[in-house]
C-alpha atoms as a PDB file:
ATOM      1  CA  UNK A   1     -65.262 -22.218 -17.313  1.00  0.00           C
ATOM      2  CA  UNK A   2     -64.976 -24.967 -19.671  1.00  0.00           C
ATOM      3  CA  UNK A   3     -66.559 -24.958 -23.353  1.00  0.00           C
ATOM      4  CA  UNK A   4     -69.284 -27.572 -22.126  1.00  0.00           C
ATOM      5  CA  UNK A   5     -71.054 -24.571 -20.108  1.00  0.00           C
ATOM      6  CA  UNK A   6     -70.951 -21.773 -22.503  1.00  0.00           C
ATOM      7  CA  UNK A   7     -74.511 -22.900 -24.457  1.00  0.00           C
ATOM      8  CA  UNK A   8     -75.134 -21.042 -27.390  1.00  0.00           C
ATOM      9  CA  UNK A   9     -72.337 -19.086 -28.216  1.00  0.00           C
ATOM     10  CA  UNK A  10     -72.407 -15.329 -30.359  1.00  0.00           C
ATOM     11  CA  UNK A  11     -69.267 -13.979 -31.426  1.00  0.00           C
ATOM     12  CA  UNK A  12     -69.201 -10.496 -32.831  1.00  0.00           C
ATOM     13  CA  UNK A  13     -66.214  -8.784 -33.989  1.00  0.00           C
ATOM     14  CA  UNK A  14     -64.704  -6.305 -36.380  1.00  0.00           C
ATOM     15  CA  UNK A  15     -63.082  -7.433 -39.204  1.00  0.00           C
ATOM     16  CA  UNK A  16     -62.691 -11.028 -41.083  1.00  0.00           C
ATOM     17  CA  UNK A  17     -59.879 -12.874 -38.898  1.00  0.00           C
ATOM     18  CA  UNK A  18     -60.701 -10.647 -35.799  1.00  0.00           C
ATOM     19  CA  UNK A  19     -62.581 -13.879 -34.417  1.00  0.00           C
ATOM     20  CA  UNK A  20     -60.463 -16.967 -35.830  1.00  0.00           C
ATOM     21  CA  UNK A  21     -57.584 -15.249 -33.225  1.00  0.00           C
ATOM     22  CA  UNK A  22     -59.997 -14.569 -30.664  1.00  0.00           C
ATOM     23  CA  UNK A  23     -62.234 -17.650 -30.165  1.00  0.00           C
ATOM     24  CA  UNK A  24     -61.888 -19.755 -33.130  1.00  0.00           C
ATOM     25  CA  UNK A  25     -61.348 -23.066 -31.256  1.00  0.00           C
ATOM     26  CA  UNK A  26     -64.122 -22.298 -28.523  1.00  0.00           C
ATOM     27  CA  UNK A  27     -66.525 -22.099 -31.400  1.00  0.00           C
ATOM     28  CA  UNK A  28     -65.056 -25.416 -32.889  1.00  0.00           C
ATOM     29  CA  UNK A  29     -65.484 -27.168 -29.907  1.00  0.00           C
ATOM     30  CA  UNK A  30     -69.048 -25.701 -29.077  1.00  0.00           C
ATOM     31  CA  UNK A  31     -69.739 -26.528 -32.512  1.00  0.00           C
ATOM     32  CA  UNK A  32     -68.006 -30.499 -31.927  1.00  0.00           C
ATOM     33  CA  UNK A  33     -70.368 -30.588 -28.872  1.00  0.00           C
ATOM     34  CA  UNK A  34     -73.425 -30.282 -30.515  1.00  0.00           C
ATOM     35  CA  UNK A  35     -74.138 -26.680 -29.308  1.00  0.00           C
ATOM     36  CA  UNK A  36     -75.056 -23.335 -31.405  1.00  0.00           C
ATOM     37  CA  UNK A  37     -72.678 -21.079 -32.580  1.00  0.00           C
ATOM     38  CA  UNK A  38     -73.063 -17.606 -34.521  1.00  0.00           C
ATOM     39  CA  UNK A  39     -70.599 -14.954 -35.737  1.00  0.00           C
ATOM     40  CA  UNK A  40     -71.316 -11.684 -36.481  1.00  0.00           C
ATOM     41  CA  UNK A  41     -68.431  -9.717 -38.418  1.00  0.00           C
ATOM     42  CA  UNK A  42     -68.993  -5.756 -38.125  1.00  0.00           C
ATOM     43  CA  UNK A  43     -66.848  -4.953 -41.989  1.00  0.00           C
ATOM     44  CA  UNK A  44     -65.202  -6.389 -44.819  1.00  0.00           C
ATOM     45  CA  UNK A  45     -62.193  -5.881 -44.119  1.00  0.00           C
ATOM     46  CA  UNK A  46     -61.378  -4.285 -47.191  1.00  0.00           C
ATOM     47  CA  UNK A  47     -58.594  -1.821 -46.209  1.00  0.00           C
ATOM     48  CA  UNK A  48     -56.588  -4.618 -44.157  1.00  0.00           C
ATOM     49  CA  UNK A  49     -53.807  -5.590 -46.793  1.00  0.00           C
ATOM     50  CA  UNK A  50     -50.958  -7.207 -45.711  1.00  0.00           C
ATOM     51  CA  UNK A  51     -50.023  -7.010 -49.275  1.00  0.00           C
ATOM     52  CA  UNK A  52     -51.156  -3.849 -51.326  1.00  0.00           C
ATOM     53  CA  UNK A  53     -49.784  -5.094 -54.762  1.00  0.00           C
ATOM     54  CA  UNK A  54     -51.280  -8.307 -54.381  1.00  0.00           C
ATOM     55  CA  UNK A  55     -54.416  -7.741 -52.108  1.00  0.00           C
ATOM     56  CA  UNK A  56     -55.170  -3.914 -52.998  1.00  0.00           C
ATOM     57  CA  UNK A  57     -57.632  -1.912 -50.684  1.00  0.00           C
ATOM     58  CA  UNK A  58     -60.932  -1.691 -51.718  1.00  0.00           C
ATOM     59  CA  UNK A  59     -63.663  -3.862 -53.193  1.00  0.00           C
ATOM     60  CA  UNK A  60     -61.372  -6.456 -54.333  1.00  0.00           C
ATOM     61  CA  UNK A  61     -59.655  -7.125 -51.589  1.00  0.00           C
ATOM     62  CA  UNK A  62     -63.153  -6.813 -49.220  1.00  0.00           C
ATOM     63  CA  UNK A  63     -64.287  -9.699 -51.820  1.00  0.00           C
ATOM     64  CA  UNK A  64     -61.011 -11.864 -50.904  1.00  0.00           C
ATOM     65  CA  UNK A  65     -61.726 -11.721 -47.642  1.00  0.00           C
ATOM     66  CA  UNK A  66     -65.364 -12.472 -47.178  1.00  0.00           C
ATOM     67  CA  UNK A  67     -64.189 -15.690 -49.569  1.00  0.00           C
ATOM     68  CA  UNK A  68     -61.753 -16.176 -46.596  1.00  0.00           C
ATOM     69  CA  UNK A  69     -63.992 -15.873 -43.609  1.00  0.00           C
ATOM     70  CA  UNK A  70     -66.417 -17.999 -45.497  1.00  0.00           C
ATOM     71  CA  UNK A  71     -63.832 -20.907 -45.871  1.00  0.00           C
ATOM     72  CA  UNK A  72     -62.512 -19.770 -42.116  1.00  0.00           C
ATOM     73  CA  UNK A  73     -65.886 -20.562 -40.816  1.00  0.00           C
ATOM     74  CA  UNK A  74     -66.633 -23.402 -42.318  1.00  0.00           C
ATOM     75  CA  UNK A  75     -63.074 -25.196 -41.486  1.00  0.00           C
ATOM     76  CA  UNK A  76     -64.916 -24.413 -37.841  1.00  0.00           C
ATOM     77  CA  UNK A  77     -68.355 -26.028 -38.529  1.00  0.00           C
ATOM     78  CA  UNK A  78     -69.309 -22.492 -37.944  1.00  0.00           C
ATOM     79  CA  UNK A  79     -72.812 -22.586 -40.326  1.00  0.00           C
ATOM     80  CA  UNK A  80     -74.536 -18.644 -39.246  1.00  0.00           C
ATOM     81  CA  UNK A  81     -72.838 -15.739 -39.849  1.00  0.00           C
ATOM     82  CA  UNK A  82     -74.001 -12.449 -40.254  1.00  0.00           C
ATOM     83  CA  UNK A  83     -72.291  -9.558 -41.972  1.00  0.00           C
ATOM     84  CA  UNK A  84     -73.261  -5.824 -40.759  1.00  0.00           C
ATOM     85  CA  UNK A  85     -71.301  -4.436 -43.923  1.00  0.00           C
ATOM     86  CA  UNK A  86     -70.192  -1.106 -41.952  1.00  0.00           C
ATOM     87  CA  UNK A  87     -67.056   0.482 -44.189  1.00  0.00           C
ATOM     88  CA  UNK A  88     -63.521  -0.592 -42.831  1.00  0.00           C
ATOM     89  CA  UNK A  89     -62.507   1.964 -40.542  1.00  0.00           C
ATOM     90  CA  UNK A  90     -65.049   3.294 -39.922  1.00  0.00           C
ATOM     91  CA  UNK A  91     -66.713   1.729 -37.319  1.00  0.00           C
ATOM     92  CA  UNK A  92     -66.558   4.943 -34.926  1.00  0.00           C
ATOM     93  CA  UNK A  93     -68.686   6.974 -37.422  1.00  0.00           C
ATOM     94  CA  UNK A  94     -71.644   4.843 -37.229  1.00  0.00           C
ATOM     95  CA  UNK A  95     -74.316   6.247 -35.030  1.00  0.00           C
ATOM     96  CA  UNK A  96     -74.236   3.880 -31.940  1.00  0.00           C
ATOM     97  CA  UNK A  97     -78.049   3.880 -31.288  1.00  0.00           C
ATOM     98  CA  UNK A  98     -78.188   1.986 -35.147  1.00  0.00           C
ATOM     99  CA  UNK A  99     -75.232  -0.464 -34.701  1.00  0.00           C
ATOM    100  CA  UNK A 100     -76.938  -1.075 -31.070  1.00  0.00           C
ATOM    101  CA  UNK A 101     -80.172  -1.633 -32.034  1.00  0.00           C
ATOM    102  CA  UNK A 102     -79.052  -3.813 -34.785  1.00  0.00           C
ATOM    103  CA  UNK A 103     -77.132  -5.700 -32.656  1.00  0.00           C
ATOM    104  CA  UNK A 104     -79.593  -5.827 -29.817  1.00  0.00           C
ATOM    105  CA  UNK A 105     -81.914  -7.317 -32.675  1.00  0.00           C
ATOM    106  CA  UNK A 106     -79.301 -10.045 -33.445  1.00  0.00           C
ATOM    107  CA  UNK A 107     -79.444 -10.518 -29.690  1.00  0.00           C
ATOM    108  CA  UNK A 108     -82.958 -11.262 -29.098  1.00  0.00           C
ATOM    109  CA  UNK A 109     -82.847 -13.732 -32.245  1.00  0.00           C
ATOM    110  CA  UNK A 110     -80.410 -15.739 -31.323  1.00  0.00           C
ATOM    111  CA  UNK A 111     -80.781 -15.811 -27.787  1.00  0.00           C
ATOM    112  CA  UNK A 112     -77.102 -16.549 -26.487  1.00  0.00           C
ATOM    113  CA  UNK A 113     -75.835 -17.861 -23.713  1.00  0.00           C
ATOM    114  CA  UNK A 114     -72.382 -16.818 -23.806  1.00  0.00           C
ATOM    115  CA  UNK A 115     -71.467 -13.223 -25.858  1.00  0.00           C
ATOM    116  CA  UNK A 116     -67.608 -13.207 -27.169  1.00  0.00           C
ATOM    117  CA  UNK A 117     -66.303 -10.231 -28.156  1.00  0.00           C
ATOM    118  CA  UNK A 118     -63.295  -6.963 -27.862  1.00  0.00           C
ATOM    119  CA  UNK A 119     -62.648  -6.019 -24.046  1.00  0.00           C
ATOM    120  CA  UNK A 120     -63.006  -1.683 -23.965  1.00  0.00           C
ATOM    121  CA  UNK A 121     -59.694  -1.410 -25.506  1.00  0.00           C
ATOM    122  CA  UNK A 122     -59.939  -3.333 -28.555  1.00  0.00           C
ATOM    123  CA  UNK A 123     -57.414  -5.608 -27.581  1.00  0.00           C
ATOM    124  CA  UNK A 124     -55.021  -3.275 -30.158  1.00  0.00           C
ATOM    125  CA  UNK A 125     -56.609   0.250 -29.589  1.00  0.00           C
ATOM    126  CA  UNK A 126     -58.436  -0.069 -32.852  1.00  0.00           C
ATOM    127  CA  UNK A 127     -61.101   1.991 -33.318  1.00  0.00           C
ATOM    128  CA  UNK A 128     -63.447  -0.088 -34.801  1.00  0.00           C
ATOM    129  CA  UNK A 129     -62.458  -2.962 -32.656  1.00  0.00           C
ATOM    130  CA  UNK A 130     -63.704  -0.327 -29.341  1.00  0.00           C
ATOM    131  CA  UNK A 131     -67.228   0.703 -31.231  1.00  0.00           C
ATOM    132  CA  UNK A 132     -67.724  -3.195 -31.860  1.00  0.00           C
ATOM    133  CA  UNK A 133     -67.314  -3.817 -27.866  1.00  0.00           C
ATOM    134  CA  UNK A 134     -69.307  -0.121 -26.758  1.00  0.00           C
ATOM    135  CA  UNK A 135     -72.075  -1.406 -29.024  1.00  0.00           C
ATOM    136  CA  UNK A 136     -71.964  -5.318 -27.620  1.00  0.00           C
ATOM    137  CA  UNK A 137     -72.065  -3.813 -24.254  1.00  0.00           C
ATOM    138  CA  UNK A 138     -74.983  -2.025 -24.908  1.00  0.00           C
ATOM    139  CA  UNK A 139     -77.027  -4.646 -26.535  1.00  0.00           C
ATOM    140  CA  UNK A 140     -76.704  -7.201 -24.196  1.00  0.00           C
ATOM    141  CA  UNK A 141     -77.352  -4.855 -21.420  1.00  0.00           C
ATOM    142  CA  UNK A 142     -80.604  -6.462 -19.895  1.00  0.00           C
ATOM    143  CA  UNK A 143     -80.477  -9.948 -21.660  1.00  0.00           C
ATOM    144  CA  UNK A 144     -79.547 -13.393 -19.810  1.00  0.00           C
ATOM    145  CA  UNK A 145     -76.504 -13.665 -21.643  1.00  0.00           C
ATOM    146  CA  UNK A 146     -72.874 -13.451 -20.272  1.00  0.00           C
ATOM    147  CA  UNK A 147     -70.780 -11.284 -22.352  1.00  0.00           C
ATOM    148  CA  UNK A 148     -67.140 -11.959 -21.963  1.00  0.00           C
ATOM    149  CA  UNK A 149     -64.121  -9.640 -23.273  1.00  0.00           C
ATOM    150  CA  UNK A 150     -61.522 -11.361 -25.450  1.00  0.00           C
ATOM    151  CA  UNK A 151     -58.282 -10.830 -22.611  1.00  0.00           C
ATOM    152  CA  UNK A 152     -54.787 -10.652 -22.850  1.00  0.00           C
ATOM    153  CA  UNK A 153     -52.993 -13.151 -20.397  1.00  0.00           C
ATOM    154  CA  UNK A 154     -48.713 -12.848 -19.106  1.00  0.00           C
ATOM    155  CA  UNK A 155     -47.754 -16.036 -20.730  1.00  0.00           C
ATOM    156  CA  UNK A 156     -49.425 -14.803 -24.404  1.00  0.00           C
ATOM    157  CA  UNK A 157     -47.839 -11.591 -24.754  1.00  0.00           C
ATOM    158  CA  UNK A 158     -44.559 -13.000 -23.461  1.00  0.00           C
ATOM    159  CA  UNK A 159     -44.766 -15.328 -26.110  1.00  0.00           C
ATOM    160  CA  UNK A 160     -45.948 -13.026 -28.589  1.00  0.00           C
ATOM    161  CA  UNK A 161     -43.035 -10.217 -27.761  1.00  0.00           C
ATOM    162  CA  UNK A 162     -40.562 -12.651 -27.986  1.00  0.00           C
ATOM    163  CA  UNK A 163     -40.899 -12.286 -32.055  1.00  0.00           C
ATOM    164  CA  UNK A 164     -43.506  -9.269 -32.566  1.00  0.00           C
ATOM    165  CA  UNK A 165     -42.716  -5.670 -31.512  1.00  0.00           C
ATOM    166  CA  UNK A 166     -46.507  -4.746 -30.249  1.00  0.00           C
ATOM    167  CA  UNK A 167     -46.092  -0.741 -31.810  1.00  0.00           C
ATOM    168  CA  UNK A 168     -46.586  -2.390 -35.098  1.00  0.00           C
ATOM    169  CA  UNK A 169     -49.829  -4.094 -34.217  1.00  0.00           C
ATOM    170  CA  UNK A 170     -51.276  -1.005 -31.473  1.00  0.00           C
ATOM    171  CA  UNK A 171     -53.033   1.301 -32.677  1.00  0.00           C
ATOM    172  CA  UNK A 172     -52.236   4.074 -30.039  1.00  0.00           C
ATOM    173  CA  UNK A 173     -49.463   4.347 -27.921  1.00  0.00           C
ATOM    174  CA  UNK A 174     -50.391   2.801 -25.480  1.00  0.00           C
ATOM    175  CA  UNK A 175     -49.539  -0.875 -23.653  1.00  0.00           C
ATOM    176  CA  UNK A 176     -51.757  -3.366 -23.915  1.00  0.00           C
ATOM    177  CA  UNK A 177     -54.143  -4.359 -20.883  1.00  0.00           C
ATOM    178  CA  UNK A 178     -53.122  -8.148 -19.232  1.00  0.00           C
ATOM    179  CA  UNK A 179     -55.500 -10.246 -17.565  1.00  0.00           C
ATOM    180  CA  UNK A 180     -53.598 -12.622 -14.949  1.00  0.00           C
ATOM    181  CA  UNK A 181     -55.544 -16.238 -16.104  1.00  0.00           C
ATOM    182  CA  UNK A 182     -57.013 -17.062 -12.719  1.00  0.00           C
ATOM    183  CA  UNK A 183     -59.261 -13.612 -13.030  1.00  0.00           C
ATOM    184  CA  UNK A 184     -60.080 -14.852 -17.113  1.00  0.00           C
ATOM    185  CA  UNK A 185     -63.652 -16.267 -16.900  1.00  0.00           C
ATOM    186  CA  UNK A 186     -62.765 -18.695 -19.566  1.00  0.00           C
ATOM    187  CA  UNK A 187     -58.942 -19.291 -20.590  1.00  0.00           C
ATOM    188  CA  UNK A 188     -57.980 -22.932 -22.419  1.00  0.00           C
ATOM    189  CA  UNK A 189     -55.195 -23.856 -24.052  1.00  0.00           C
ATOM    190  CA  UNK A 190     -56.613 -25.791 -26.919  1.00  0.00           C
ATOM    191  CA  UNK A 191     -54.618 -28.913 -28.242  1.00  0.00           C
ATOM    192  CA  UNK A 192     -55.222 -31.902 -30.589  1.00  0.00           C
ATOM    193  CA  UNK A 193     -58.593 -31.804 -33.077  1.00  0.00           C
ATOM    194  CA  UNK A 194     -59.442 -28.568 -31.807  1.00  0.00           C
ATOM    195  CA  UNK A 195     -56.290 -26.482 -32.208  1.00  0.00           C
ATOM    196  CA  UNK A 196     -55.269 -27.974 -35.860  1.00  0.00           C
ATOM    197  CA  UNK A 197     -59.056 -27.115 -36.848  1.00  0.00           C
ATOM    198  CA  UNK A 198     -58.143 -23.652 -35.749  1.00  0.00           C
ATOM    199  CA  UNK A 199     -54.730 -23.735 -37.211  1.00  0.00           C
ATOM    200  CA  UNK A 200     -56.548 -24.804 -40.539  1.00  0.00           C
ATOM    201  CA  UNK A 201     -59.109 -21.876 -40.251  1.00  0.00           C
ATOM    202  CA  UNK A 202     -56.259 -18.976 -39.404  1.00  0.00           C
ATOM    203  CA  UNK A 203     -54.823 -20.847 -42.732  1.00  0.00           C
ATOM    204  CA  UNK A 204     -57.879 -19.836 -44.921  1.00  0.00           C
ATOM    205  CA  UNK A 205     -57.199 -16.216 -43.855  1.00  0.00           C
ATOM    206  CA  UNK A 206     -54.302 -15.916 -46.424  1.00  0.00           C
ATOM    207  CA  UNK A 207     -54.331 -12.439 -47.177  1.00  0.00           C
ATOM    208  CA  UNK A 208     -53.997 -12.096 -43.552  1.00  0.00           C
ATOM    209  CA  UNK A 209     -51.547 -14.308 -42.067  1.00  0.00           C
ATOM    210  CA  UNK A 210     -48.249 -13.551 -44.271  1.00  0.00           C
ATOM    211  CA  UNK A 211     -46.574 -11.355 -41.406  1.00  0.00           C
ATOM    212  CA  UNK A 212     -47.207 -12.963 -38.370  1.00  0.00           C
ATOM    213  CA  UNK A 213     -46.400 -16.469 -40.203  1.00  0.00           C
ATOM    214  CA  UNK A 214     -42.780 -14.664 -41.067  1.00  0.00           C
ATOM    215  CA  UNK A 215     -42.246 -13.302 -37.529  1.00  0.00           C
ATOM    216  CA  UNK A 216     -43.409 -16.128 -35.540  1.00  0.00           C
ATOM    217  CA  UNK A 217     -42.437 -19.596 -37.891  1.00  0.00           C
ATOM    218  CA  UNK A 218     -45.249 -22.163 -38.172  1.00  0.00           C
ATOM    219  CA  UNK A 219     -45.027 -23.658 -34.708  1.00  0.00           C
ATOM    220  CA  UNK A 220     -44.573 -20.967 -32.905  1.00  0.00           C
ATOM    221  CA  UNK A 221     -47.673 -19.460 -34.642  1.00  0.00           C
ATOM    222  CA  UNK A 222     -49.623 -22.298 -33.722  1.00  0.00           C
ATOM    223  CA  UNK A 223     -48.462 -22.192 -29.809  1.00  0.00           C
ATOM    224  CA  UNK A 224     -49.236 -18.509 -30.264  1.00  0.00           C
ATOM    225  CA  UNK A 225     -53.184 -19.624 -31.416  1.00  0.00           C
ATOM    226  CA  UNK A 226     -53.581 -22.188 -28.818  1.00  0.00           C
ATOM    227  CA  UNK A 227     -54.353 -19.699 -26.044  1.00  0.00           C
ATOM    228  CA  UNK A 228     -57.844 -18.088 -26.038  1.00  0.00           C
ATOM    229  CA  UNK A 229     -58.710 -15.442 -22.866  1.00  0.00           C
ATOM    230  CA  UNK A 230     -61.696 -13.901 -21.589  1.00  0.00           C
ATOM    231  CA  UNK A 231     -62.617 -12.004 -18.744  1.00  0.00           C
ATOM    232  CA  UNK A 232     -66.180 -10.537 -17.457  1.00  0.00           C
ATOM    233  CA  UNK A 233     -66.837  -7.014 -17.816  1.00  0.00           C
ATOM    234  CA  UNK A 234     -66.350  -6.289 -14.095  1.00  0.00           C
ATOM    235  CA  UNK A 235     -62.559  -7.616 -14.204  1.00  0.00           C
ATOM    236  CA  UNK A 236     -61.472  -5.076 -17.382  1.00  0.00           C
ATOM    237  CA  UNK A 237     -59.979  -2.199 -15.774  1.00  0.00           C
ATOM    238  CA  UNK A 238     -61.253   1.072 -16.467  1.00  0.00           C
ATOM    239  CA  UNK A 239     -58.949   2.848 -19.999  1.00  0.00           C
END
C-alpha cells in the first residue's frame, strides 16, 4: 500500500514521540499530498525522562513535552491533534468502556480512512502502549476504516540490535513480535523531503532522543527512522 491510498489518516498513540517513530513520515507525506491527517496522543508523557536532573518527572517535564509534540507536529504539517490527558502510566487503570467511547467519538468525527496505531503487544510490552491498541481495536470495530498495527520488520530490528540491547527498551521479558515485510500492509522506506522532515520532527523531541542519538550516531539514527511497518489485525499473531 502506498501513502496515496491511505485517505484520511488517524494516528493514536501513547505518549509524545510514540507516533514521530511510528508513522511520522506517512503523515508528512499524507499531509504533502493534500490529504487529512489527525493525531491523537493518549498522556503527557510526563514520567518519560531520559534525563531526571534536567527533565524531572512530573508537571514540568509533561509541559516540555507537549511543547515538543507541538513543534514535532508541526515540522510534519500535522495541524489536529487531540490530547486525552490520561496520567503517564497509567493507561491500564482507565476504565476501557470510557477511553473506548471516547475514542469511538473521535472516530465518528473524523471519519478515517486509514487507523495507525500499537499492534497487541505494544511494540515494547508497555502497558499503556497495549490499552492504547485494546481501546483502538474496539472503537473502530464496526466503522469503514482500516486499522493497521505499527509492525516490527527483520531488517529493522537487525539494524536496531546492532547498537541497542532491546531489554533496555522491553518492558517484559519477552522478544519482540517481527512481521516479515511482504505480510506488512503498508511498509516504505522513506527517503529525500519526507525522511529529513521526519528526521527534523524526531529532532524537536529533545528530551527524548539523547539515548538513542548516543547509541545509534546521527546517520544511523536516521536509517533507523526511515523504515515505517504495519500490518492488519488478522496478520498479528496471537500474545
Amino acid at each position: 500500500m502506498t501513502t496515496g491510498d491511505l485517505g484520511t489518516i488517524l494516528s493514536i498513540w501513547a505518549h509524545p514521540d510514540d507516533e514521530t517513530y511510528g508513522c511520522a513520515g506517512l503523515m508528512a507525506q499524507a499531509v504533502l499530498d493534500g490529504g487529512r491527517v489527525v493525531c491523537v496522543t493518549a498522556t503527557r508523557g510526563e514520567l518519560g525522562s531520559t534525563d531526571p536532573e534536567r527533565w524531572p518527572p512530573g508537571t514540568q517535564l509533561a509541559d516540555v513535552r507537549t511543547k515538543e509534540l507541538a513543534a514535532c507536529l508541526a515540522e510534519l504539517g500535522v495541524t489536529e491533534h487531540i490530547w486525552l490527558d490520561y496520567r503517564d502510566g497509567g493507561c491500564d487503570q482507565v476504565p476501557d468502556e470510557e477511553a473506548i467511547g471516547r475514542l469511538h467519538e473521535i472516530v465518528q468525527a473524523v471519519a478515517p480512512d486509514t487507523v495507525l496505531t500499537f499492534g497487541p503487544d505494544g511494540g515494547t510490552y508497555h502497558p499503556d502502549h497495549i490499552a492504547v491498541s485494546r481501546w483502538t481495536t474496539a472503537a473502530v470495530a464496526g466503522t469503514d476504516a482500516q486499522l493497521h498495527y505499527s509492525a516490527i520488520t527483520p531488517e529493522w530490528i537487525a539494524r536496531m540490535t546492532e547498537f541497542v540491547d532491546l531489554s533496555t527498551v522491553m518492558m517484559a521479558d519477552r522478544e519482540p513480535v517481527i512481521i516479515p515485510a511482504e505480510r506488512c500492509s503498508i511498509h516504505v522506506v522513506h527517503e529525500g523531503d519526507v525522511l529529513d522532515m521526519k528526521w527534523r520532527a524526531m529532532l524537536r523531541q529533545e528530551s527524548q532522543i539523547g539515548p538513542m542519538l548516543a547509541a545509534l550516531g546521527p546517520d544511523n539514527f536516521r536509517a533507523l527512522l526511515a523504515e515505517e511497518s504495519f500490518c492488519a489485525p488478522r496478520e498479528f499473531p496471537l500474545i
